[in-house]
Protein backbone atom coordinates (compact mmCIF):
# COMPACT_ATOMS: atom_id res chain seq x y z
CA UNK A 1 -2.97 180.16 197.89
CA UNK A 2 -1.21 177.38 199.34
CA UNK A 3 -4.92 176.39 201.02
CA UNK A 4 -6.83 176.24 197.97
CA UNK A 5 -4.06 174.35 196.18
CA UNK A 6 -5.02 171.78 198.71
CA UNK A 7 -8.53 171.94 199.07
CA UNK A 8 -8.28 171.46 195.34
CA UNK A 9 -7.66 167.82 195.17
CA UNK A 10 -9.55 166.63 197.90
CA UNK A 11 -12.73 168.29 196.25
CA UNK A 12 -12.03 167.39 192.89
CA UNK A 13 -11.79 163.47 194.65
CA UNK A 14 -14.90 164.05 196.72
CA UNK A 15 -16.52 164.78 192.87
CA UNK A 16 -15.40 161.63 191.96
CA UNK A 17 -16.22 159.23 194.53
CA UNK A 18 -19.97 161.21 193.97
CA UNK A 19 -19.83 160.34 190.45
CA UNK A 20 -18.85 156.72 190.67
CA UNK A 21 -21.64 156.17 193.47
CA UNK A 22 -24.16 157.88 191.01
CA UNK A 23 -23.25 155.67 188.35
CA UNK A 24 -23.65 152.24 190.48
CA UNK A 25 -26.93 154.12 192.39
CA UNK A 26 -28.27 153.69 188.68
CA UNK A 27 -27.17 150.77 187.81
CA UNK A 28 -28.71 149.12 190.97
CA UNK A 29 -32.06 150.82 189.99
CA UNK A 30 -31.37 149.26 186.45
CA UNK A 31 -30.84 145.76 187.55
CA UNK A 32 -33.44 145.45 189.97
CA UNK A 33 -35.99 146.23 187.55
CA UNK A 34 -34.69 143.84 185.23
CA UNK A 35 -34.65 141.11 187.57
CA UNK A 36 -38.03 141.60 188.57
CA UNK A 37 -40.13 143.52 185.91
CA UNK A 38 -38.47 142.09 182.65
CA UNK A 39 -37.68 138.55 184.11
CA UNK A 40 -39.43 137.41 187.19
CA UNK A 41 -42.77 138.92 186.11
CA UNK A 42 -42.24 138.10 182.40
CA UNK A 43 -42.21 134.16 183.49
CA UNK A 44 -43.84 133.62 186.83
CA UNK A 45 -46.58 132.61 187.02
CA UNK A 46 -46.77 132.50 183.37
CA UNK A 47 -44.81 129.51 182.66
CA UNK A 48 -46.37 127.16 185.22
CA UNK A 49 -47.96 123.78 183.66
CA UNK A 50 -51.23 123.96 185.23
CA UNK A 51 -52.29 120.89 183.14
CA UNK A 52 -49.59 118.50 183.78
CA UNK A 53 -47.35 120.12 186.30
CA UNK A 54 -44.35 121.38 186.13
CA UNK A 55 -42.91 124.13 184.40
CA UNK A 56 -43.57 125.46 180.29
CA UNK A 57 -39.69 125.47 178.53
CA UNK A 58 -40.33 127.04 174.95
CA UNK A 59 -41.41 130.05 174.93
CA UNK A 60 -41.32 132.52 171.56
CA UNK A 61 -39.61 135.93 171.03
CA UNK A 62 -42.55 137.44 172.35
CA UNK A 63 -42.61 135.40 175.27
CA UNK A 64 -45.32 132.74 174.22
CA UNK A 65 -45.47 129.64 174.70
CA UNK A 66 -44.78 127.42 171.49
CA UNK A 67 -44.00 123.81 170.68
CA UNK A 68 -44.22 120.51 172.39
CA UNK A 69 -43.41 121.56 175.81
CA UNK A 70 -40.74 118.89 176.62
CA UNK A 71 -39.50 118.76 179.87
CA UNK A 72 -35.54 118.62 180.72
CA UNK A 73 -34.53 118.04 184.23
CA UNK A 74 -32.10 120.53 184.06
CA UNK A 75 -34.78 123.01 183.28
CA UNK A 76 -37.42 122.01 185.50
CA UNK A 77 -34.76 122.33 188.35
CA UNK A 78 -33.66 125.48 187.32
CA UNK A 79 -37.32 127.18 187.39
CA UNK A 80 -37.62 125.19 190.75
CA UNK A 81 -34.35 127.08 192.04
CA UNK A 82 -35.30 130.56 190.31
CA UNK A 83 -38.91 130.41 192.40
CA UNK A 84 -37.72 129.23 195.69
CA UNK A 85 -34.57 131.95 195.56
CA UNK A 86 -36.84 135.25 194.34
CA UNK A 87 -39.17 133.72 197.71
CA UNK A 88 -36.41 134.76 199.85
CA UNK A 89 -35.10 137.29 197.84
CA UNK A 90 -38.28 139.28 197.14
CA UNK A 91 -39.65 137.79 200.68
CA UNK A 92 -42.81 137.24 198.90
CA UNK A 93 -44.09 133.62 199.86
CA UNK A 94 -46.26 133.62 196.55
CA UNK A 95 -43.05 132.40 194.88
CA UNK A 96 -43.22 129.19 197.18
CA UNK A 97 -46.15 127.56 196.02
CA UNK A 98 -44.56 128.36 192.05
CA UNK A 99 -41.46 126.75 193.26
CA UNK A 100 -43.05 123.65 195.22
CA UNK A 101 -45.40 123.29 192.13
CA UNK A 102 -41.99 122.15 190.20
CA UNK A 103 -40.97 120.57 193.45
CA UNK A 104 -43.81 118.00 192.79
CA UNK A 105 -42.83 117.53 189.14
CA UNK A 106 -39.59 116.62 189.98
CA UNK A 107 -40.97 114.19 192.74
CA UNK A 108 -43.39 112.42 190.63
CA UNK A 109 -42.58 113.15 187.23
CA UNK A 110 -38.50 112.60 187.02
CA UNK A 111 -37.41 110.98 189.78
CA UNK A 112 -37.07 106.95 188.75
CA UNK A 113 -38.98 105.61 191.24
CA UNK A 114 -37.56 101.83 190.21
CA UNK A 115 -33.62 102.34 189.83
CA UNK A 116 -33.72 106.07 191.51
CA UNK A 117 -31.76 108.65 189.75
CA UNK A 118 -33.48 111.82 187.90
CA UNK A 119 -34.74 111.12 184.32
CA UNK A 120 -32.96 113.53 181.63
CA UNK A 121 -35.94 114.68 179.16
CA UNK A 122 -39.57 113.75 179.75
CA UNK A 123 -42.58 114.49 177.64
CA UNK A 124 -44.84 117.53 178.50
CA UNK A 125 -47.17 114.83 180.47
CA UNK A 126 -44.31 113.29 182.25
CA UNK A 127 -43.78 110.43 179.71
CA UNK A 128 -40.04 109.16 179.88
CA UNK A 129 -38.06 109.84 176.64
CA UNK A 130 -34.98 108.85 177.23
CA UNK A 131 -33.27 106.11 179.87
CA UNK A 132 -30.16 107.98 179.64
CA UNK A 133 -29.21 109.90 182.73
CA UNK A 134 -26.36 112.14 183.39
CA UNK A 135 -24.73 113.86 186.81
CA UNK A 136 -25.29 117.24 185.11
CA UNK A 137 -29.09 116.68 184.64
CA UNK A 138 -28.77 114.77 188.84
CA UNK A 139 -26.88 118.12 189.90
CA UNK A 140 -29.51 120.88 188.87
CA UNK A 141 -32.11 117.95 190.75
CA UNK A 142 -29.77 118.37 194.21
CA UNK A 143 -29.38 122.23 193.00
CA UNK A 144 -33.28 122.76 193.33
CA UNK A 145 -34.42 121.13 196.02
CA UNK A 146 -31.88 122.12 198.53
CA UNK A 147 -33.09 125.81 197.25
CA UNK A 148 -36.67 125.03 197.95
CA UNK A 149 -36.36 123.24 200.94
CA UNK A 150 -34.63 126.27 201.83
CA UNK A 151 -37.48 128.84 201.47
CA UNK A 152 -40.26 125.92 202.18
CA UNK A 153 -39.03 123.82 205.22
CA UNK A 154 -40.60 120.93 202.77
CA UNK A 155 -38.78 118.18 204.40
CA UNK A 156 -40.04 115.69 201.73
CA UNK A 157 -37.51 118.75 199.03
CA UNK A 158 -34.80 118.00 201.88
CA UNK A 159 -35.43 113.70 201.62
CA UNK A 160 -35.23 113.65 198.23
CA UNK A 161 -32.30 115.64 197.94
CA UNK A 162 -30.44 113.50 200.02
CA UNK A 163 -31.39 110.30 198.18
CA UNK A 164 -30.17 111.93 194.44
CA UNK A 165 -26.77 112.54 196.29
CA UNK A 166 -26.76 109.20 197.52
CA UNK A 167 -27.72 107.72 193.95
CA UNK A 168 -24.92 109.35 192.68
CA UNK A 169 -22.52 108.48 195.20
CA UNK A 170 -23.65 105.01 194.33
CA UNK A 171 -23.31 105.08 191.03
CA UNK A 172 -21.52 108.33 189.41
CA UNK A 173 -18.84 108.82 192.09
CA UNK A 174 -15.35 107.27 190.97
CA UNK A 175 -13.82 105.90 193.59
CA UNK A 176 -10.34 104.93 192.03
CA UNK A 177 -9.91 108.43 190.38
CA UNK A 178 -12.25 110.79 191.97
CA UNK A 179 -14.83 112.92 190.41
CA UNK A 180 -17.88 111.59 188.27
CA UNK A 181 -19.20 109.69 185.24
CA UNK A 182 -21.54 112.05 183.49
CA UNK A 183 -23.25 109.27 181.38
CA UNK A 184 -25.04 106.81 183.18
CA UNK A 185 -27.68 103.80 182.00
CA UNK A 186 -30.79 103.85 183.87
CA UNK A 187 -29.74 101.71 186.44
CA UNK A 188 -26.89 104.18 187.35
CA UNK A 189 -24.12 101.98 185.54
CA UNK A 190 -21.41 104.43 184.24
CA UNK A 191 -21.07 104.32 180.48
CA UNK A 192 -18.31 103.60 178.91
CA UNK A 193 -16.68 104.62 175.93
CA UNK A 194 -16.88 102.51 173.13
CA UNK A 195 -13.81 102.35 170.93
CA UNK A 196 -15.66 103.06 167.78
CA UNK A 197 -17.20 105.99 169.54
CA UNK A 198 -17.26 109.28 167.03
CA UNK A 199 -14.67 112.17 167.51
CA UNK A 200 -16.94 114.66 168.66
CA UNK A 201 -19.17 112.63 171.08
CA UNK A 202 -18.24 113.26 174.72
CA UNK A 203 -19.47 109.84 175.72
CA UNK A 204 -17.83 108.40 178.28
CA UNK A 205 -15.60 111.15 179.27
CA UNK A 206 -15.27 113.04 182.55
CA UNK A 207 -16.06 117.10 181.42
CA UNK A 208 -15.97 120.47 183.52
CA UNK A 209 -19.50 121.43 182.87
CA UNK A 210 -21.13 118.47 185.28
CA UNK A 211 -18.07 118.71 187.33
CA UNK A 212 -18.34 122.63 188.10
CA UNK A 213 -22.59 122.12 188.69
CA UNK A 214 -21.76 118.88 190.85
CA UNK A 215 -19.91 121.69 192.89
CA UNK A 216 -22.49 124.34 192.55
CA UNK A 217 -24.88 121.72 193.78
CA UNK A 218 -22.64 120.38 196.55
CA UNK A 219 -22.72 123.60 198.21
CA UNK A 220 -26.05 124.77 198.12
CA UNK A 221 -26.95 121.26 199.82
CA UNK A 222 -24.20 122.23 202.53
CA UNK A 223 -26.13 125.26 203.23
CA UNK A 224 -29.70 122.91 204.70
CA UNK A 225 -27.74 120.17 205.30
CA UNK A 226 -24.17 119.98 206.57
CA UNK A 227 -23.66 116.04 206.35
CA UNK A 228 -19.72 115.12 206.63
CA UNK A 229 -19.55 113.00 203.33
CA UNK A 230 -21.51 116.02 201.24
CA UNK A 231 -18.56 117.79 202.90
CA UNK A 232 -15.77 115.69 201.68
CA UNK A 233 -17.52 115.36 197.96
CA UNK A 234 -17.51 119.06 197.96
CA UNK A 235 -13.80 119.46 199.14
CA UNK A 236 -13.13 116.66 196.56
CA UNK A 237 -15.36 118.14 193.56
CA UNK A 238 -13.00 122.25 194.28
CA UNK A 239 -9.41 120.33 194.59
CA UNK A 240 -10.49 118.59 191.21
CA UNK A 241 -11.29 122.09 189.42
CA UNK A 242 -8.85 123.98 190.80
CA UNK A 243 -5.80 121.78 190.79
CA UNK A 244 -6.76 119.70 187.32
CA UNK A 245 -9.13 121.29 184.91
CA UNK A 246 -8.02 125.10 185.15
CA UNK A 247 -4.82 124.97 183.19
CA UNK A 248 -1.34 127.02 183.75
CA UNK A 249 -2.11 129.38 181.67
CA UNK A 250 -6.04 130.03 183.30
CA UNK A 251 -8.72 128.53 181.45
CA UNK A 252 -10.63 125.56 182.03
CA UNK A 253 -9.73 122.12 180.11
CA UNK A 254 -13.29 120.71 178.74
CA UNK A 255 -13.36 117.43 178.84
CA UNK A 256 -11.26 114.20 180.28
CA UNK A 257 -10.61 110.30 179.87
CA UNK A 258 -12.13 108.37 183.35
CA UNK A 259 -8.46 109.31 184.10
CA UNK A 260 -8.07 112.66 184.03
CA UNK A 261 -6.25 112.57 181.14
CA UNK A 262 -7.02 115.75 179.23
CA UNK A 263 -9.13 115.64 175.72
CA UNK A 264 -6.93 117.53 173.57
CA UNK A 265 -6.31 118.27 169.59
CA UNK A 266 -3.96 120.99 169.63
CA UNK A 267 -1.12 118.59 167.64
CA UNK A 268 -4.01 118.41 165.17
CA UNK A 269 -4.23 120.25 161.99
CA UNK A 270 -6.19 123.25 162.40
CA UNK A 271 -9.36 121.80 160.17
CA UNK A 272 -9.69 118.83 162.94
CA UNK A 273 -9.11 121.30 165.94
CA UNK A 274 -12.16 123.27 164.60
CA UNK A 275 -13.96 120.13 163.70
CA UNK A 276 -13.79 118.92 166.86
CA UNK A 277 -14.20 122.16 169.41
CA UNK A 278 -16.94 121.01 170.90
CA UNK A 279 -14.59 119.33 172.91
CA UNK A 280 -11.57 121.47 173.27
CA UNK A 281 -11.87 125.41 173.29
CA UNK A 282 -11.44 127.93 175.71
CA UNK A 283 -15.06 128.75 177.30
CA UNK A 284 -14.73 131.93 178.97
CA UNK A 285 -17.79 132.30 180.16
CA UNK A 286 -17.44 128.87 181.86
CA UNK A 287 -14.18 130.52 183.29
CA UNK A 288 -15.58 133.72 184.98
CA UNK A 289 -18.14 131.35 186.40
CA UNK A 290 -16.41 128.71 187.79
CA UNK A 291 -13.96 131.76 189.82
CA UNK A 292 -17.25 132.89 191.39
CA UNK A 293 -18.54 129.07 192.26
CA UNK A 294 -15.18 127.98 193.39
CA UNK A 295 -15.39 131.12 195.92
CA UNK A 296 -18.29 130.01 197.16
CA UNK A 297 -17.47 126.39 197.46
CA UNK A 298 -14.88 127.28 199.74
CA UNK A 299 -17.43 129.75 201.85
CA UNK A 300 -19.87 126.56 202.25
CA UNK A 301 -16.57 124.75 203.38
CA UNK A 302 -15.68 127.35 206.18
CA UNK A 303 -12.52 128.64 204.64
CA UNK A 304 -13.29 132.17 203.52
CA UNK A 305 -10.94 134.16 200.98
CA UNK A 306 -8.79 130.68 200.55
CA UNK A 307 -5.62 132.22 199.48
CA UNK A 308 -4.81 129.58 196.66
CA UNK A 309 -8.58 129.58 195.07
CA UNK A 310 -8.22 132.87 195.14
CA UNK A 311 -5.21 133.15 193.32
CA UNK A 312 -6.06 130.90 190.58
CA UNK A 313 -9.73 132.46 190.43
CA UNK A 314 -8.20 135.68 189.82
CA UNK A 315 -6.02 134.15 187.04
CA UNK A 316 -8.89 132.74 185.52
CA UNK A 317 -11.08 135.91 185.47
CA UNK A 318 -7.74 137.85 184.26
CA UNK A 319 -7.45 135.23 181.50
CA UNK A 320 -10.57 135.72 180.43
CA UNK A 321 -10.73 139.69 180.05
CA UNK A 322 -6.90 139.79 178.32
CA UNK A 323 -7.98 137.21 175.59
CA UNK A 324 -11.54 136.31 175.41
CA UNK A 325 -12.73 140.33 176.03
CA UNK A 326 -14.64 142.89 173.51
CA UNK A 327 -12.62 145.49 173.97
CA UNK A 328 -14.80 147.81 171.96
CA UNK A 329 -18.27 147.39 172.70
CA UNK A 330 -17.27 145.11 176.15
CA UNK A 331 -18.63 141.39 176.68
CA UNK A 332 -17.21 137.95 176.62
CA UNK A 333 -16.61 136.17 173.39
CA UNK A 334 -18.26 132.35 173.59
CA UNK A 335 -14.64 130.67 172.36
CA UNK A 336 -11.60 130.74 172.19
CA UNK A 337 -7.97 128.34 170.82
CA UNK A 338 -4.51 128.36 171.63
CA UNK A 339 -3.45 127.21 168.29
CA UNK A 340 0.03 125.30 168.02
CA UNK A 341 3.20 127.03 167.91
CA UNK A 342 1.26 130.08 168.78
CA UNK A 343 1.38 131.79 172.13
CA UNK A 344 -1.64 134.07 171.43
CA UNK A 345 -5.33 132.86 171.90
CA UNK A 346 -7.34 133.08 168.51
CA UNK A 347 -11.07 134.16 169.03
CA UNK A 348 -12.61 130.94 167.17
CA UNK A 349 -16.20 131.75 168.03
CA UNK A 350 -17.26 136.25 168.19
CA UNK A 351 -20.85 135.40 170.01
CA UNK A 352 -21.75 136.50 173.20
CA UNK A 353 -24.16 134.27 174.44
CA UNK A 354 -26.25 135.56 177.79
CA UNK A 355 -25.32 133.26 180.55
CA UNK A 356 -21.65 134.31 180.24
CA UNK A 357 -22.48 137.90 180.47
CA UNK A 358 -24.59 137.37 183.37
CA UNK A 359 -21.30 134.91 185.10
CA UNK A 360 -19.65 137.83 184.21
CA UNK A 361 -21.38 140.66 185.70
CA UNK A 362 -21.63 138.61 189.27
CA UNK A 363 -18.35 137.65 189.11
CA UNK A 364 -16.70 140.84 188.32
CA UNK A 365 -18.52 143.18 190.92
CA UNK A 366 -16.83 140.00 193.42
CA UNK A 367 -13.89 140.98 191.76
CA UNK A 368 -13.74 144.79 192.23
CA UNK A 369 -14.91 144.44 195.70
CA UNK A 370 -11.81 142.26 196.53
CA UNK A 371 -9.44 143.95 194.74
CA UNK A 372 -10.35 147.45 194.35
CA UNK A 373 -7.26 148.81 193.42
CA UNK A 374 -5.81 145.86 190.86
CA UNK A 375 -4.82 147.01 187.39
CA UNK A 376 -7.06 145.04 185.90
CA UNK A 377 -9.79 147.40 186.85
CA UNK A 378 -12.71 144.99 187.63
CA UNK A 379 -15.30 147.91 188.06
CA UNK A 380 -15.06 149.37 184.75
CA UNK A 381 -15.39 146.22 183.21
CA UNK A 382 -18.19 145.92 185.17
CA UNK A 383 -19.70 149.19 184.39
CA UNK A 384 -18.77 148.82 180.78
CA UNK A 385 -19.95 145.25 180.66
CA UNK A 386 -23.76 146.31 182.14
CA UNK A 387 -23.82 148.48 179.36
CA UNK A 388 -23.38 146.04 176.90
CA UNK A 389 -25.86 143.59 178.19
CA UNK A 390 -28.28 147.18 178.36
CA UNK A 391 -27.40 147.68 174.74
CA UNK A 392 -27.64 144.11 173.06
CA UNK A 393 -28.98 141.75 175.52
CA UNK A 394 -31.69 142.61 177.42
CA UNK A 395 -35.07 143.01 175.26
CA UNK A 396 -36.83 146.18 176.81
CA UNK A 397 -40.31 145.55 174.43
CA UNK A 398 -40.48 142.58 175.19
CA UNK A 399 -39.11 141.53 178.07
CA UNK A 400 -35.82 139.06 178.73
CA UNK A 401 -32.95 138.67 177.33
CA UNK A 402 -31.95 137.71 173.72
CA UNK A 403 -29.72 134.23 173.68
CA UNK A 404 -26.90 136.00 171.97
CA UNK A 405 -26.16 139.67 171.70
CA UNK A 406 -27.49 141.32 168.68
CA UNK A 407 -23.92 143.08 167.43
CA UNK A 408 -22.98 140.03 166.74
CA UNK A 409 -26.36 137.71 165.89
CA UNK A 410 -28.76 140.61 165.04
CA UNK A 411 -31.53 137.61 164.18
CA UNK A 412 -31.88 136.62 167.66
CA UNK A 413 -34.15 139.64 167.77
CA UNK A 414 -36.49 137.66 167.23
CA UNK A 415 -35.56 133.74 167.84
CA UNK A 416 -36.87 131.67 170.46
CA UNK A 417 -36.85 133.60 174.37
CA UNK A 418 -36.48 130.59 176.25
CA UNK A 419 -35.97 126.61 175.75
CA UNK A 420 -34.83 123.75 177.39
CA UNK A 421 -31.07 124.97 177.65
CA UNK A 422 -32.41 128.75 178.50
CA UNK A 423 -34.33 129.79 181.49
CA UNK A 424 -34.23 132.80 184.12
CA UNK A 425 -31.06 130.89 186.33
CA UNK A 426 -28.23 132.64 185.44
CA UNK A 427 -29.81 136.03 184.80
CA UNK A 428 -31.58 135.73 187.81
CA UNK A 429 -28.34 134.53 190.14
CA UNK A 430 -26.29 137.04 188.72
CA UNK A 431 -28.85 140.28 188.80
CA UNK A 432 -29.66 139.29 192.63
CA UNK A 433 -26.21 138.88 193.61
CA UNK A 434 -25.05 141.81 192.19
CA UNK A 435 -28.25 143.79 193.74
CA UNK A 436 -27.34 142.47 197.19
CA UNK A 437 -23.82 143.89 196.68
CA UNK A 438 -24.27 146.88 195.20
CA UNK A 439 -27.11 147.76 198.53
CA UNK A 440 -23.86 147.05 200.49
């Protein structure tokens, strides 16, 4: 009796190990056919410009394309990025020729060939709209071409890499306080802020968004191209986010004077505070990211598992699944607000947009695999998480995913598919990522 009393448990554990494998074997199937079926097929070669180069932005419900076509560097680069990574990924070289195709838009099209520096929003043609140039817009330029030179061994990608960081180490880079100016005039002068400036323009101040892709950037450049000073930016760019704009408490502060001094209205009445959130809110899905990109920051600097970026990575992703969490049907609520004399977070905006999922799917499977046995149980949330995105997110007719989830914004159903602020980068990045892994 005694024997069977212990052959018990270790059977009944052997069941579920089987079970949990099972459930990530399918989930593995489930993602790599949405990565390539419902996202890489639905776009590529579809959404190449064979008129005036480049790559299509707007695209309807239905995946057609609609509107004027404007171009956004941040867009171009990210379909750039998307091609050249599903080359290597897929190790299909079909996806090089897509991904040099917005290569040569880039080159020709956005890239000021009088003052340097990547133009912000172009016409469909090429035609400059706007003078105004930012670091963000400059980062997803870097972001691209390091990614294509990587598949392509284009050493023109590689050159003009190289000069966009040195524009902005030119121009953007702060020497006195470190970090970046996001807004710069065409000839790379940072803009400042102009005392009669609106509340809820960000003109002129220092923010996390361009700051965490400066870093994304930063390192995939370090993976082709291993120059000392890129080094020291990128070492500069992680100490920054790690040690100033993630606060005590976890979350990311948005936005800063040229200071660092951080943009904040939480003194204010609660009308003003709401009035102005563009500027100050909890972003979780900008949390859960920037754990997974400060990770890999410190890989491309040599220091693997970094003991504090780990800690306060962990913190952040913790933060973020205690306050900003659905913890009925799972996913990441877009905002949140520590309101004064309140030591609770107040959910200020119940959307779940898609990029944050898809942050959150990469950077929880991370999560599980590191800490396998924490309490906050990254693998469910993972599990439970996929099934969200499943349910609400990902359109099986027609291919894609909706912008927000539809228990919350049932009308996305059938709003615009893509645009010049949505592509296939973070889907794509998180579904590949977590493919790799999950073959591990």
């Amino acid at each position: 009796m005694r024997k069977y009393l212990v052959f018990l448990p270790l059977m009944l554990c052997s069941v579920l190990f089987a079970q949990q494998k099972n459930g990530l074997d399918t989930i593995l199937q489930q993602m790599q056919f949405t990565a390539k079926e419902q996202l890489i097929d639905k776009y590529y070669p579809r959404n190449m410009d064979t008129l005036y180069g480049g790559y299509l932005s707007s695209f309807s419900y239905d995946i057609k394309p609609v509107g004027d076509q404007d171009k956004m560097i941040v867009t171009q680069a990210r379909h750039t990025w998307s091609t050249a990574k599903a080359a290597m990924f897929y190790k299909d070289t079909a996806y090089i020729s897509m991904s040099r195709h917005g290569f040569l838009f880039l080159r020709d099209k956005m890239w000021d060939s009088v003052y340097g520096g990547f133009y912000n929003l172009v016409t469909r043609q090429g035609v400059v709209k706007s003078q105004v140039k930012e670091a963000y817009g400059n980062a997803f330029g870097i972001y691209a071409l390091a990614a294509y030179y990587e598949c392509s061994h284009d050493t023109g990608a590689l050159n003009l890499a190289k000069k966009a960081f040195s524009w902005l180490e030119n121009h953007s880079h702060d020497k006195v306080y470190k970090g970046y100016f996001q807004h710069l005039q065409r000839d790379g002068t940072p803009v400042k802020r102009p005392a009669a400036t609106a509340g809820r323009s960000d003109l002129g101040y220092k923010d996390q968004n361009s700051s965490i892709h400066l870093l994304e950037a930063f390192t995939e450049l370090c993976h082709v191209w291993p120059d000392p000073l890129l080094k020291t930016r990128l070492q500069e760019m992680l100490l920054l986010i790690r040690d100033k704009m993630v606060t005590s408490k976890g979350y990311l502060q948005l936005f800063f004077t040229p200071e660092w001094k951080p943009v904040s209205f939480r003194d204010s009445s609660k009308e003003t505070i709401l009035r102005q959130r563009n500027l100050d809110h909890v972003s979780f899905g900008h949390d859960v990211e920037t754990a997974y990109l400060m990770m890999e920051a410190t890989e491309a600097l040599g220091i693997k598992h970094d003991p504090l970026t780990m800690k306060i990575g962990k913190r952040m992703v913790d933060h973020a699944l205690r306050n900003g969490w659905d913890k009925v049907l799972g996913g990441f609520y877009d905002e949140g607000y520590y309101f004064k004399n309140s030591s609770s977070i107040k959910i200020i905006k119940e959307s779940k947009n898609w990029w944050a999922q898809a942050e959150g799917l990469n950077t929880l499977l991370i999560m599980a695999d590191l800490y396998p046995n924490d309490s906050m149980q990254y693998l469910q949330h993972f599990k439970k998480l996929w099934q969200y995105v499943q349910t609400y997110l990902i359109d099986h007719e027609h291919g894609d995913w909706y912008e927000e989830g539809l228990d919350k914004e049932p009308e996305r159903k059938t709003a615009m598919k893509a645009h010049i602020w949505k592509g296939t980068y973070h889907n794509f990045r998180a579904l590949s990522n977590c493919i790799m892994r999950l073959q591990q």
